[in-house]
C-alpha atoms as a PDB file:
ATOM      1  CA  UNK A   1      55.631 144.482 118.296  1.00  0.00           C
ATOM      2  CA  UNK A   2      59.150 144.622 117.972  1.00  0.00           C
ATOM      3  CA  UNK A   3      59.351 144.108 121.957  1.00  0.00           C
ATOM      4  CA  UNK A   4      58.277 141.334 122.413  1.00  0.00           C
ATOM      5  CA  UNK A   5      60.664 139.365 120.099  1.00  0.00           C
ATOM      6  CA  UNK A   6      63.542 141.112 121.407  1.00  0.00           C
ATOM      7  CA  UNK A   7      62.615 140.259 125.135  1.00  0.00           C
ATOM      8  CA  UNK A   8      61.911 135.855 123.311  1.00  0.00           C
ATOM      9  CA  UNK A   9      65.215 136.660 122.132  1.00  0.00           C
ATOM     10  CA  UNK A  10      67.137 137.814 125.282  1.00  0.00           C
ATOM     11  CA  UNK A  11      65.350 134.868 127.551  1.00  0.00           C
ATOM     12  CA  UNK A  12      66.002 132.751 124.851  1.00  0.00           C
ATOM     13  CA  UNK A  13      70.125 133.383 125.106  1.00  0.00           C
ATOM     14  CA  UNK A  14      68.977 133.311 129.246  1.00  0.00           C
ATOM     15  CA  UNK A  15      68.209 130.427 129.188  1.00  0.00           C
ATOM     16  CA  UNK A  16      70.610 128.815 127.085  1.00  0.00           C
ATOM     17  CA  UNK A  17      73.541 130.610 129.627  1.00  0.00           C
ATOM     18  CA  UNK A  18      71.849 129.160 132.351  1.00  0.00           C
ATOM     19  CA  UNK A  19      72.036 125.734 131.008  1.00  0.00           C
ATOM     20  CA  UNK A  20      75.812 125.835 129.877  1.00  0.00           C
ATOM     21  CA  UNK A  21      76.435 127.092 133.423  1.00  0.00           C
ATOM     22  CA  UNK A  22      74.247 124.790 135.441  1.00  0.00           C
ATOM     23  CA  UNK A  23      76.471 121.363 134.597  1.00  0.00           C
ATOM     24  CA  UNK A  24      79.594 123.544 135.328  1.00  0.00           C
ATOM     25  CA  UNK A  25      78.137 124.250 138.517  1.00  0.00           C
ATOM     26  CA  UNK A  26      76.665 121.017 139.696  1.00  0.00           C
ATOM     27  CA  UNK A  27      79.655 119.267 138.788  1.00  0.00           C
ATOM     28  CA  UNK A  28      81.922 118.388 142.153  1.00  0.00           C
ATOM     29  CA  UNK A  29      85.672 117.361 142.575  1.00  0.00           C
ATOM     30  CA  UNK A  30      86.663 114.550 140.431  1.00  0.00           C
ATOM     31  CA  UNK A  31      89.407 112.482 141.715  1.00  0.00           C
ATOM     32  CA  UNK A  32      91.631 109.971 139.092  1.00  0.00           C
ATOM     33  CA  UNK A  33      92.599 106.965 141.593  1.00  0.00           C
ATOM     34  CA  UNK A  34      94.578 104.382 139.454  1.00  0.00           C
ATOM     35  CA  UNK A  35      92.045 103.684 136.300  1.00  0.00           C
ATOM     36  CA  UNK A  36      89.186 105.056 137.868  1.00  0.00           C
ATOM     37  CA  UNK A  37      87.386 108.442 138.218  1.00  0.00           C
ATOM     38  CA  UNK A  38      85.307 109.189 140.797  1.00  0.00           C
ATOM     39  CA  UNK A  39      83.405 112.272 142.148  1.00  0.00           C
ATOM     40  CA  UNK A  40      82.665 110.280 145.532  1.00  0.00           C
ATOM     41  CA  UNK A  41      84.835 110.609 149.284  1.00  0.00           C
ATOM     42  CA  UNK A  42      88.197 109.384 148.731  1.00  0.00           C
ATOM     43  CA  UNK A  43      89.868 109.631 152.030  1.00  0.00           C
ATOM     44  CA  UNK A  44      90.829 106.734 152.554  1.00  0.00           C
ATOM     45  CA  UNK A  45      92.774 105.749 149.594  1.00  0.00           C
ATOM     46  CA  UNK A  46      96.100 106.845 148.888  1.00  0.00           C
ATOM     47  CA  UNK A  47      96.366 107.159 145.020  1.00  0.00           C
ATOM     48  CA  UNK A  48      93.923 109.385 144.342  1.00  0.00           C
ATOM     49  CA  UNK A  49      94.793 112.892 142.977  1.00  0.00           C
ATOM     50  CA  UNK A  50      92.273 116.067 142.201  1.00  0.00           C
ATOM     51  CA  UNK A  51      91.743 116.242 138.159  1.00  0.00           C
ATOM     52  CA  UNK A  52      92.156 120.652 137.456  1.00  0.00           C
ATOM     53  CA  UNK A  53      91.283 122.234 134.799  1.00  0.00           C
ATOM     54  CA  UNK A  54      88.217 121.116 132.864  1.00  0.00           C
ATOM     55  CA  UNK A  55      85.915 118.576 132.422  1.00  0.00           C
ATOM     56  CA  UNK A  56      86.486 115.151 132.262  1.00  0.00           C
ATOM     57  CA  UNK A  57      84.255 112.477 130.050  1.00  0.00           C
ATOM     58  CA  UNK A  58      84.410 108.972 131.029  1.00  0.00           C
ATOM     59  CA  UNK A  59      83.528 106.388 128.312  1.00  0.00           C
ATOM     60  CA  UNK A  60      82.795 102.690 129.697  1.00  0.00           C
ATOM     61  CA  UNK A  61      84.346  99.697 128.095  1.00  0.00           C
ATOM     62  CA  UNK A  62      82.686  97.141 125.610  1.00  0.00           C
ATOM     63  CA  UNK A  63      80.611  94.953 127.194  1.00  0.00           C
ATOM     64  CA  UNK A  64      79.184  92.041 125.595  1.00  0.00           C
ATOM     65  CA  UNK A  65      75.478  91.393 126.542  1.00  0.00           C
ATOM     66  CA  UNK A  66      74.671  89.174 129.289  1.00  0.00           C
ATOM     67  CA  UNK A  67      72.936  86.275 126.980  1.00  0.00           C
ATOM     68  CA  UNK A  68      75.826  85.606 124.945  1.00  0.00           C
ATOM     69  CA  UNK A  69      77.509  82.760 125.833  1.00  0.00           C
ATOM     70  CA  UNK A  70      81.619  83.065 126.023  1.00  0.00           C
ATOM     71  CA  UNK A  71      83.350  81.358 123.274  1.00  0.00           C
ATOM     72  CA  UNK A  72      85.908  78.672 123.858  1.00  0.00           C
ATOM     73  CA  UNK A  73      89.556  79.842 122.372  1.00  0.00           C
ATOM     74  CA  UNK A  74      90.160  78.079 119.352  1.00  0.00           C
ATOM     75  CA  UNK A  75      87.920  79.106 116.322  1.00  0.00           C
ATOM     76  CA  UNK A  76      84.845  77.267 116.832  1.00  0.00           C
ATOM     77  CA  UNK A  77      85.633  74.004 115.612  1.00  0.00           C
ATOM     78  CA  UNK A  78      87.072  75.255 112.344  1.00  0.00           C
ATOM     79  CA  UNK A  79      89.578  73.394 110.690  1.00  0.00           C
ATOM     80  CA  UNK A  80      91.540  76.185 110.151  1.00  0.00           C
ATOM     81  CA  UNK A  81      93.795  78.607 112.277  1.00  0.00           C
ATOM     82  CA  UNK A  82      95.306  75.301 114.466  1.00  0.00           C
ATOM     83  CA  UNK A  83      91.912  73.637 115.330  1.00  0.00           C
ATOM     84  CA  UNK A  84      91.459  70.356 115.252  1.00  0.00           C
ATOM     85  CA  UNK A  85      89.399  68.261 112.834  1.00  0.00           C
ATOM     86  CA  UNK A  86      87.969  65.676 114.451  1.00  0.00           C
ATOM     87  CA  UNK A  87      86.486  68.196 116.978  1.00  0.00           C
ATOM     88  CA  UNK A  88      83.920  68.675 114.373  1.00  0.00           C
ATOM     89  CA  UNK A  89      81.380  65.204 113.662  1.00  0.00           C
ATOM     90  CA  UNK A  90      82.696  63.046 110.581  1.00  0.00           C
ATOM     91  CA  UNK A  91      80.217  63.562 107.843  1.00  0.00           C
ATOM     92  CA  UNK A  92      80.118  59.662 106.123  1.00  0.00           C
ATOM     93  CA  UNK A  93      77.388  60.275 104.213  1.00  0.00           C
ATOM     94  CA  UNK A  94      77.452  58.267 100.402  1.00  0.00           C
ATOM     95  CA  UNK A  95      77.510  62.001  98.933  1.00  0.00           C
ATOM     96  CA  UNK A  96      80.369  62.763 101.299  1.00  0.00           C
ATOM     97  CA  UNK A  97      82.466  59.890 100.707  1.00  0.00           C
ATOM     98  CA  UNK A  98      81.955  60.048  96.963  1.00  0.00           C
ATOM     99  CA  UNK A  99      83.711  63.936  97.110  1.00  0.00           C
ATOM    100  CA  UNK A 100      86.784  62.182  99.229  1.00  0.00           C
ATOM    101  CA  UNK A 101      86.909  59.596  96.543  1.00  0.00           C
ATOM    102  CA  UNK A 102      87.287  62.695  93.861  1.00  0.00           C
ATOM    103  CA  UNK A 103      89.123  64.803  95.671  1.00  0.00           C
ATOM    104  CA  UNK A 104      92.003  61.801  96.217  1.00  0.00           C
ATOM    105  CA  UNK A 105      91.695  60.902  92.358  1.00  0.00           C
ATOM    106  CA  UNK A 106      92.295  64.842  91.921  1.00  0.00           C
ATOM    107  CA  UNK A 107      95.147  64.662  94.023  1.00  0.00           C
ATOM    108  CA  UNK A 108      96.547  61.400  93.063  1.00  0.00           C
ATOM    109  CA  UNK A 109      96.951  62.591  89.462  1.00  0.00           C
ATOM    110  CA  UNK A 110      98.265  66.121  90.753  1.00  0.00           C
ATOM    111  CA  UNK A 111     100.815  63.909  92.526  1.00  0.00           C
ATOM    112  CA  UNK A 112     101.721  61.785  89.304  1.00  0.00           C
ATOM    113  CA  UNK A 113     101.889  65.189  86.847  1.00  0.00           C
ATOM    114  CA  UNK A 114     104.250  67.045  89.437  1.00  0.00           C
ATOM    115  CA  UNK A 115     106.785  63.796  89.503  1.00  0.00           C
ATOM    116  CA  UNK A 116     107.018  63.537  85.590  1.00  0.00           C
ATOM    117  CA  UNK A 117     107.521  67.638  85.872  1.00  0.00           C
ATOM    118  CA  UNK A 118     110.070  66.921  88.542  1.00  0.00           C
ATOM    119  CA  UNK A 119     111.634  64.095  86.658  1.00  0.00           C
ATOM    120  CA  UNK A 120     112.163  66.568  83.439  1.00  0.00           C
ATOM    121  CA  UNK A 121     112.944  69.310  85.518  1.00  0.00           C
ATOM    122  CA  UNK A 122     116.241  67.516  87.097  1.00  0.00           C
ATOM    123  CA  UNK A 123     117.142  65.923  83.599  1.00  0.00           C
ATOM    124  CA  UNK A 124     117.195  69.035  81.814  1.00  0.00           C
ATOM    125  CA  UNK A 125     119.556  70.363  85.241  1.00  0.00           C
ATOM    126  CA  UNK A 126     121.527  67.157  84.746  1.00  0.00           C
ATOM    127  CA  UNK A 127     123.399  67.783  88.433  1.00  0.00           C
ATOM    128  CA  UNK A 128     123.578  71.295  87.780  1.00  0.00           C
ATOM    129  CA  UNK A 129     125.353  71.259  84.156  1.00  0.00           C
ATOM    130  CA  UNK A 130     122.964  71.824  82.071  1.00  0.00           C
ATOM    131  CA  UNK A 131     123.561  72.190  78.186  1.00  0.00           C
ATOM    132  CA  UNK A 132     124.707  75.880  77.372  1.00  0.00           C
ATOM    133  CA  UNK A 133     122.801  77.601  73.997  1.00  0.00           C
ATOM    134  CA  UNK A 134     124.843  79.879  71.553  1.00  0.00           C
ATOM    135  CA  UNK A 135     123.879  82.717  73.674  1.00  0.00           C
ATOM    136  CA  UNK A 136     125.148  81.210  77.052  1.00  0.00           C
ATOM    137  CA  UNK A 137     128.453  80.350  75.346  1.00  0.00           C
ATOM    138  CA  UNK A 138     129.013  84.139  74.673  1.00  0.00           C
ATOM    139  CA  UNK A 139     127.594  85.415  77.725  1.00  0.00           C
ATOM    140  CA  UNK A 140     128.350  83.636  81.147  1.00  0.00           C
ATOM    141  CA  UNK A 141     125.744  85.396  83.255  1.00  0.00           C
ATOM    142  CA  UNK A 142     122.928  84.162  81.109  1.00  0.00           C
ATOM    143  CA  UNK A 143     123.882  80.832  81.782  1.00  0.00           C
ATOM    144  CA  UNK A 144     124.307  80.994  85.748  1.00  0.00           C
ATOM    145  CA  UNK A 145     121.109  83.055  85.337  1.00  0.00           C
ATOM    146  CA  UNK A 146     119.009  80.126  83.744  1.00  0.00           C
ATOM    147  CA  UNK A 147     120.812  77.622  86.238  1.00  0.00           C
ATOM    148  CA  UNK A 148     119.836  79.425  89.169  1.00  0.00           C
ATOM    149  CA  UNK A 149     115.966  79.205  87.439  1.00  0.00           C
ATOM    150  CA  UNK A 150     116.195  76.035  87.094  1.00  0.00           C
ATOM    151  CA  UNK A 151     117.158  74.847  90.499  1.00  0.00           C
ATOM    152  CA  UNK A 152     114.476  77.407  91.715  1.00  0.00           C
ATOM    153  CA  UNK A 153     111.747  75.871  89.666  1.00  0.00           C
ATOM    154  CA  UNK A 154     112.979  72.046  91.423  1.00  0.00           C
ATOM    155  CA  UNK A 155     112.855  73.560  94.583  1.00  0.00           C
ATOM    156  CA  UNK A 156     109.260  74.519  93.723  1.00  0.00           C
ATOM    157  CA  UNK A 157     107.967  71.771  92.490  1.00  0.00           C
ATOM    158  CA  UNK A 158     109.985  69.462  95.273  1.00  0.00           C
ATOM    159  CA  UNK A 159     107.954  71.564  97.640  1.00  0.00           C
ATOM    160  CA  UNK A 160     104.304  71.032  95.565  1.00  0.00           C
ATOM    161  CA  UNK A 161     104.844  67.781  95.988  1.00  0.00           C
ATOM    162  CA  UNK A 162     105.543  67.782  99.654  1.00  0.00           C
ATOM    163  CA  UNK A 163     102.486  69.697  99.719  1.00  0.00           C
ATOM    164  CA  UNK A 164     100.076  67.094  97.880  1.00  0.00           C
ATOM    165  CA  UNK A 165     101.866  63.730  99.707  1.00  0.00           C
ATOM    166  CA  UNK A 166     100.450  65.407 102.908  1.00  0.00           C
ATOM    167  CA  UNK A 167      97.125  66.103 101.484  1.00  0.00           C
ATOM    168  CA  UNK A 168      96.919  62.506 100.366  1.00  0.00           C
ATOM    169  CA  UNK A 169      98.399  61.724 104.222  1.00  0.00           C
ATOM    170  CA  UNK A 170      95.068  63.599 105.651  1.00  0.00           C
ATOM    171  CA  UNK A 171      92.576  61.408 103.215  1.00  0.00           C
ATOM    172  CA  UNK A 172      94.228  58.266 104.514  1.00  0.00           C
ATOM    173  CA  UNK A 173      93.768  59.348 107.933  1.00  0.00           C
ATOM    174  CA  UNK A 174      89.997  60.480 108.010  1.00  0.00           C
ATOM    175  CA  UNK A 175      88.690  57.033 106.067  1.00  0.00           C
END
């Protein structure tokens, strides 16, 4: 009983020798000729060389699948990323035009709060001379500190409203 497990067992490992050996064995010269491998007759071609010592696995590209159409460069009509706008159809639906109108009111008073911000922000600067506190009078550094702040925050808020004027620009444009 025992023998005939032990002889499953040693055709078993037979077998599986067999099969590790056969690929070894079928497998023929590979030659590397630029970017390509090939097994086939190279005699012709010049920069081919014989690939020693082991085996070599090639692994194909990505390729898309032959129904999918090629996108044009460009984002797919997307106003964003540098596409155009207009490339996409002008929605002038009553819905659509009401949510301009709101959006410009939004903007317009955006506009008119970042001036009066802006228009504090440069009197309290007054030309870079602000007023100094009791600290700032002991302690020069505080008050270039704050100075430097405050010509940050105009810069900022110079730059907001840059921002919006251009936004308002683009709802002039599309109506």
């Amino acid at each position: 009983m025992k023998q005939p497990i032990a002889s499953a067992c040693f055709l078993a490992a037979l077998a599986c020798a067999a099969m590790a050996a056969a690929p070894a064995a079928a497998q023929d010269r590979i030659y590397r000729c630029g970017n390509e491998y090939t097994n086939g007759k190279v005699d012709k071609r010049k920069d081919c060389k014989l690939i020693e010592g082991g085996n070599v696995t090639v692994i194909s590209g990505y390729r898309a699948p032959g129904n999918a159409a090629p996108r044009a460069s460009g984002g797919g009509g997307s106003s964003s990323g540098g596409g155009s706008a207009s490339a996409a159809p002008r929605n002038d639906s009553p819905a659509q035009r009401a949510r301009d109108a709101d959006a410009r009111a939004i903007l317009e008073n955006e506009l008119q709060r970042a001036e009066s911000v802006q228009a504090q922000l440069e009197r309290e600067y007054n030309n870079g001379q602000p007023e100094k506190n009791a600290i700032e009078m002991r302690n020069p550094a505080f008050y270039n500190d704050r100075v430097s702040k405050m010509k940050d925050a105009i810069d900022r808020n110079k730059s907001d409203i840059e921002g919006i004027r251009r936004e308002l620009a683009r709802f002039q444009k599309g109506s």
